[in-house]
Protein backbone atom coordinates (compact mmCIF):
# COMPACT_ATOMS: atom_id res chain seq x y z
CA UNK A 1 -11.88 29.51 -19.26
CA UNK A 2 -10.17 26.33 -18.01
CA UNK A 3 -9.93 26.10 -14.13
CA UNK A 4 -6.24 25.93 -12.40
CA UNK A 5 -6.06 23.36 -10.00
CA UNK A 6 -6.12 26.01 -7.60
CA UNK A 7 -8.95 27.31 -8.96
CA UNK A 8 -10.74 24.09 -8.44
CA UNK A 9 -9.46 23.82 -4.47
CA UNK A 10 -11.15 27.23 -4.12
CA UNK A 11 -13.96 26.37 -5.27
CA UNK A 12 -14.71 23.08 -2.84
CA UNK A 13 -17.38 22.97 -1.11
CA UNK A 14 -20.03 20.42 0.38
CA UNK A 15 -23.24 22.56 -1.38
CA UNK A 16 -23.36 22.77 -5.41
CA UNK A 17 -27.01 24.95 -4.87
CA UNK A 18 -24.81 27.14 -3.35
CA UNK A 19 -21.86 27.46 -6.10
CA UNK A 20 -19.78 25.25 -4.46
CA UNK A 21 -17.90 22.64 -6.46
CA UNK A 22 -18.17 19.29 -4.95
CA UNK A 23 -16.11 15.81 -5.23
CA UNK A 24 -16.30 13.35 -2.84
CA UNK A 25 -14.41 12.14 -1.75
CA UNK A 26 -11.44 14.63 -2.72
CA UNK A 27 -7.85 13.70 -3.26
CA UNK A 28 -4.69 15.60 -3.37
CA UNK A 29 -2.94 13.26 -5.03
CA UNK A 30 -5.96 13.21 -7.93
CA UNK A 31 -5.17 16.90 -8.13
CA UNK A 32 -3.61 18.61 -11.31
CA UNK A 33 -2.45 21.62 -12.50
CA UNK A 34 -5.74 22.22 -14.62
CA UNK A 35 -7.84 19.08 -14.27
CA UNK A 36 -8.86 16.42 -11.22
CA UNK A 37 -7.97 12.96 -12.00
CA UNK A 38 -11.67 10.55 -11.42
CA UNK A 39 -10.89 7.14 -9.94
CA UNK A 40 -12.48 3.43 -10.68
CA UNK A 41 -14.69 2.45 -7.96
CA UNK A 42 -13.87 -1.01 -7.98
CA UNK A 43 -11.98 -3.84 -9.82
CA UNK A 44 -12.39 -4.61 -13.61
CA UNK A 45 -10.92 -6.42 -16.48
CA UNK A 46 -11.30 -4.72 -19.66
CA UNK A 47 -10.83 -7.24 -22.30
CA UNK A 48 -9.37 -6.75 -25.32
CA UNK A 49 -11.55 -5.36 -27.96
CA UNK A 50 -14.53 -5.02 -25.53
CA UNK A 51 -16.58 -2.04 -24.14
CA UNK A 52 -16.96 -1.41 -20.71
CA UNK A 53 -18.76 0.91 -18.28
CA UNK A 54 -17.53 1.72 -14.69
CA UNK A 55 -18.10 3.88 -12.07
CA UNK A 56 -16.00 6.99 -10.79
CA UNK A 57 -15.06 6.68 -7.07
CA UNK A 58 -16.31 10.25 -6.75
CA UNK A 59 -19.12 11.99 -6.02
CA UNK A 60 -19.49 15.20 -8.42
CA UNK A 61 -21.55 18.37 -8.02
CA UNK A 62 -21.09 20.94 -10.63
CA UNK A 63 -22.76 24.28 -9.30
CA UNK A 64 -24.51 26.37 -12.17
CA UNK A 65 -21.52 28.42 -14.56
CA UNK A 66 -19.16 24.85 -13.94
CA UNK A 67 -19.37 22.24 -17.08
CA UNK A 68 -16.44 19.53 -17.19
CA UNK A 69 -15.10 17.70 -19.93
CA UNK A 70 -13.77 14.13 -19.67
CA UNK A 71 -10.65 12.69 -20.74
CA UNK A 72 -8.86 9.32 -20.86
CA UNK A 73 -5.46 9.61 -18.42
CA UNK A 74 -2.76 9.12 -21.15
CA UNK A 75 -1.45 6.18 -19.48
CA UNK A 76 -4.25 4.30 -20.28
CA UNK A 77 -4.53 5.97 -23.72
CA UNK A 78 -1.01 4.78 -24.32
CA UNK A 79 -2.15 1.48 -23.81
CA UNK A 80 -4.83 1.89 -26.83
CA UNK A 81 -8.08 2.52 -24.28
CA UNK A 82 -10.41 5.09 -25.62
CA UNK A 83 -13.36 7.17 -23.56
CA UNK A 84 -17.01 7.30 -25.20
CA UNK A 85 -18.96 10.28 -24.02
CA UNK A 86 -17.26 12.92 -22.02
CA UNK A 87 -19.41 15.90 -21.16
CA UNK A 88 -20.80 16.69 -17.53
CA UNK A 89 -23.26 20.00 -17.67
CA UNK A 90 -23.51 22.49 -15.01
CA UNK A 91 -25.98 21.26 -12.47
CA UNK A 92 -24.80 17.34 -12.75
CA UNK A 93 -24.86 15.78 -9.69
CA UNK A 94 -23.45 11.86 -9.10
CA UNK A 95 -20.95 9.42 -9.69
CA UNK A 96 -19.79 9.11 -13.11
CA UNK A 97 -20.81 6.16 -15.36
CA UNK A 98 -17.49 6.40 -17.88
CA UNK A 99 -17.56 4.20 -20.90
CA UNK A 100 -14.32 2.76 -21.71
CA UNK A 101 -12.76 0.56 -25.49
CA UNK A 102 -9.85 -1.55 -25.29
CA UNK A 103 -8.57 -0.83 -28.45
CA UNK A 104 -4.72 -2.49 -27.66
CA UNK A 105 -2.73 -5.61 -27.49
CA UNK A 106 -4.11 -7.08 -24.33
CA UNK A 107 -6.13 -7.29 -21.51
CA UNK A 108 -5.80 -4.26 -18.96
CA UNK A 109 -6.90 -4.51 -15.37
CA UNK A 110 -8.20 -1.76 -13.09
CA UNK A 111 -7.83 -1.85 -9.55
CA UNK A 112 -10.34 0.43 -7.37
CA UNK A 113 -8.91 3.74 -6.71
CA UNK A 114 -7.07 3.42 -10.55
CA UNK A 115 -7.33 7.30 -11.54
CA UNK A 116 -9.15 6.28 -14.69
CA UNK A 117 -10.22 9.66 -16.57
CA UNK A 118 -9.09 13.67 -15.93
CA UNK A 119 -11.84 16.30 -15.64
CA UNK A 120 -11.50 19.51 -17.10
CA UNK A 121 -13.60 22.24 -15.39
CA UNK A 122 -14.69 25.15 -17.40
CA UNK A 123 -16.47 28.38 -16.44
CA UNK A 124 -20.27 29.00 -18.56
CA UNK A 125 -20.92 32.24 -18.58
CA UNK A 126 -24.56 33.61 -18.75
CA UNK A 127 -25.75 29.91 -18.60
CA UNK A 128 -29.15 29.65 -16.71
CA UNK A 129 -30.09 25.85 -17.79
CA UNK A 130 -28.75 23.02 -15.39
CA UNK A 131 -28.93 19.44 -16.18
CA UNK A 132 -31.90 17.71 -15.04
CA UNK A 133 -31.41 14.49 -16.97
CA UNK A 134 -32.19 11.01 -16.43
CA UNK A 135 -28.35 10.44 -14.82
CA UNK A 136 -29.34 12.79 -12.08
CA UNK A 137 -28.02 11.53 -9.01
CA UNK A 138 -26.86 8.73 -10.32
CA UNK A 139 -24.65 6.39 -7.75
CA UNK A 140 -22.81 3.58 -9.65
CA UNK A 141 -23.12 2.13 -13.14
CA UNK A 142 -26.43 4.16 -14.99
CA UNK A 143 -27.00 1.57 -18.63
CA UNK A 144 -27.97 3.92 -21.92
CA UNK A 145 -31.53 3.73 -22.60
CA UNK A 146 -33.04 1.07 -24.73
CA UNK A 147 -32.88 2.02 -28.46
């Protein structure tokens, strides 16, 4: 199941351990009717034809039975950016590190507080396994791991 946005407002809370959803910091206006909109933390230029990786402006806890799936905004999609890599499992806790591909005709600046990528919250049922991953806690930028 998808979460409503009102879903997702219940479901704030400052404690994940304690099945609390948490982004920080939270936004109405970043609200939708079944996602949350994730902002840039700062300025960047994403060239044309490069690959980038920024930071989300929030801070996200996903309590155990809460995955999220990440999606480029369609504004920027209409402008021929693409997201790499855009599943959070239950247990996540950090800023994002969201890899973004200029795919179109020219350069595209983001400005801090850009909402960049939607999450889409979904409900795991019978799911005891949280992540414990090397992106744990992770509070800006996180690089891949050397090949």
């Amino acid at each position: 199941m998808i979460l409503s946005g009102t879903e997702i407002r219940q479901r704030l809370g400052k404690d994940s351990t304690q099945g609390n959803l948490v982004i920080q910091p939270y936004s109405e206006e970043c609200q939708q009717p079944a996602s949350y909109d994730l902002r840039a933390d700062n300025d960047y230029l994403l060239a044309r034809g490069a690959c980038m990786l920024i930071s989300s402006l929030e801070w996200v806890e996903l309590p155990r039975g809460i995955a999220g799936t990440l999606r480029c905004r369609s504004s920027f999609g209409r402008r021929g950016v693409l997201l790499g890599a855009g599943f959070v499992d239950p247990g996540f806790r950090g800023k994002l590190t969201l890899c973004l591909t200029n795919l179109g005709n020219a350069d595209i600046a983001i400005q801090r507080n850009d909402r960049v990528v939607q999450m889409v919250f979904h409900e795991v049922k019978g799911g005891e396994m949280i992540y414990q991953g090397r992106y744990q806690d992770s509070n800006g930028i996180v690089e891949a791991r050397p090949a």
